[in-house]
C-alpha atoms as a PDB file:
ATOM      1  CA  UNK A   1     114.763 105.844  99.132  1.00  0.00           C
ATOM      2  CA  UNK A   2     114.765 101.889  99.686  1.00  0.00           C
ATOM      3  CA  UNK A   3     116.837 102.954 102.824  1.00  0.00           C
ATOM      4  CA  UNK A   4     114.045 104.667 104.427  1.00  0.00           C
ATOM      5  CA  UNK A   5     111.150 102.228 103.544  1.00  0.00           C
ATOM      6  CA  UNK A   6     113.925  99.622 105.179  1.00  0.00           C
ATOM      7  CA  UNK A   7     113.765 101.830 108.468  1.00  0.00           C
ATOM      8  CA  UNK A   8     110.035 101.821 108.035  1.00  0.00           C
ATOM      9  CA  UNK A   9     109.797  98.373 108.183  1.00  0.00           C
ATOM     10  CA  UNK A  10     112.333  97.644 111.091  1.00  0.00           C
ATOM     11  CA  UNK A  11     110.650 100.567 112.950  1.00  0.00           C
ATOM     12  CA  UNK A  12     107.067  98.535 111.994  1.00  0.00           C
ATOM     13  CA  UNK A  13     108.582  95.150 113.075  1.00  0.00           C
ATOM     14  CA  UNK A  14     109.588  96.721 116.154  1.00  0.00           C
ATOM     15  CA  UNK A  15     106.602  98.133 117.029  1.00  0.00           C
ATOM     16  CA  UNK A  16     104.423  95.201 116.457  1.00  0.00           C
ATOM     17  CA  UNK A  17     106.299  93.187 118.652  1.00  0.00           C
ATOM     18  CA  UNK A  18     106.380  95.679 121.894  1.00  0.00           C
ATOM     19  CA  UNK A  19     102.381  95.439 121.074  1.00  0.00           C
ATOM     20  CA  UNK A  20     102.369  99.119 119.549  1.00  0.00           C
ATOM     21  CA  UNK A  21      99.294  98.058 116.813  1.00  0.00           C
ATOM     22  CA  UNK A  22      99.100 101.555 115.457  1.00  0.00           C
ATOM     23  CA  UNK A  23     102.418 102.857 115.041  1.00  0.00           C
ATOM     24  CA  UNK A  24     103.243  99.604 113.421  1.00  0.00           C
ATOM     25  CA  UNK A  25     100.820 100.061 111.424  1.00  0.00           C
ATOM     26  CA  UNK A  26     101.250 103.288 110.218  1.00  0.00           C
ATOM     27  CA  UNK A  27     104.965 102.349 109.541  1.00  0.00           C
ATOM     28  CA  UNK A  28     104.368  99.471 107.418  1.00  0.00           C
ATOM     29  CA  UNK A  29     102.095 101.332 105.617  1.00  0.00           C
ATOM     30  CA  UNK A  30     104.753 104.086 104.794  1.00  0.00           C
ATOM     31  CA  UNK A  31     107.393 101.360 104.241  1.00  0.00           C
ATOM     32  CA  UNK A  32     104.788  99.859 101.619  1.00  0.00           C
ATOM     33  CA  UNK A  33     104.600 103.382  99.850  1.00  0.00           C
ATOM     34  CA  UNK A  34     108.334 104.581  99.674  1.00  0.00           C
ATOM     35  CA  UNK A  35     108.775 101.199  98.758  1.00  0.00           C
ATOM     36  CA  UNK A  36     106.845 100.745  95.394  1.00  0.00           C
ATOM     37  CA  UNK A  37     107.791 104.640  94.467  1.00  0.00           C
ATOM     38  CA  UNK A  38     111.877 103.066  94.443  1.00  0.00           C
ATOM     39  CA  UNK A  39     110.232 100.624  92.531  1.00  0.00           C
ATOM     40  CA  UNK A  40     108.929 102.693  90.158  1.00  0.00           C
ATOM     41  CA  UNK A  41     111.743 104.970  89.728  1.00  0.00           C
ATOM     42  CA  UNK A  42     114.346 101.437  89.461  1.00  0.00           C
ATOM     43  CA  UNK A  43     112.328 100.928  86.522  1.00  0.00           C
ATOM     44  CA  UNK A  44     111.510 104.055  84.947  1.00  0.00           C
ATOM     45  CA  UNK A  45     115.477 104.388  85.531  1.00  0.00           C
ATOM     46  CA  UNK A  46     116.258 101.022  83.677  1.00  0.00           C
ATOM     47  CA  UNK A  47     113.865 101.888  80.687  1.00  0.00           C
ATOM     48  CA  UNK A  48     115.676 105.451  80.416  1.00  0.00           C
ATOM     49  CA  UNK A  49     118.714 103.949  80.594  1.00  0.00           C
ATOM     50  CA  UNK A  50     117.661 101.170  77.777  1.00  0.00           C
ATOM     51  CA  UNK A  51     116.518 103.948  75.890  1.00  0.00           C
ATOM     52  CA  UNK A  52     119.922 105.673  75.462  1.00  0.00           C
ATOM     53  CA  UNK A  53     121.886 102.637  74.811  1.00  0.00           C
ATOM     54  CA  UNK A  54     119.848 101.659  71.793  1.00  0.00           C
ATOM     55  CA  UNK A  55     120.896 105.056  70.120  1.00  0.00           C
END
């Protein structure tokens, strides 16, 4: 998942700087979302994984 928000965000950096406003944009946007959703599965993962050590 953190590979495709890093696509977003080439694809975004791209995009702004052949002057495409919207479909940069609309790709950093979507590299913002996927982004904090690996975020929040990292940690949900390292709380899990916490979780079954302590037993």
């Amino acid at each position: 998942m953190l590979y495709w928000a890093l696509v977003f965000l080439v694809v975004a950096i791209i995009a702004g700087a052949l002057g495409f406003g919207g479909i940069a944009g609309t790709a950093a946007g979507i590299a913002k979302i996927i982004f904090f959703i690996f975020l929040i599965f990292l940690v949900l993962s390292l709380i899990a994984g916490l979780l079954r050590r302590a037993r």
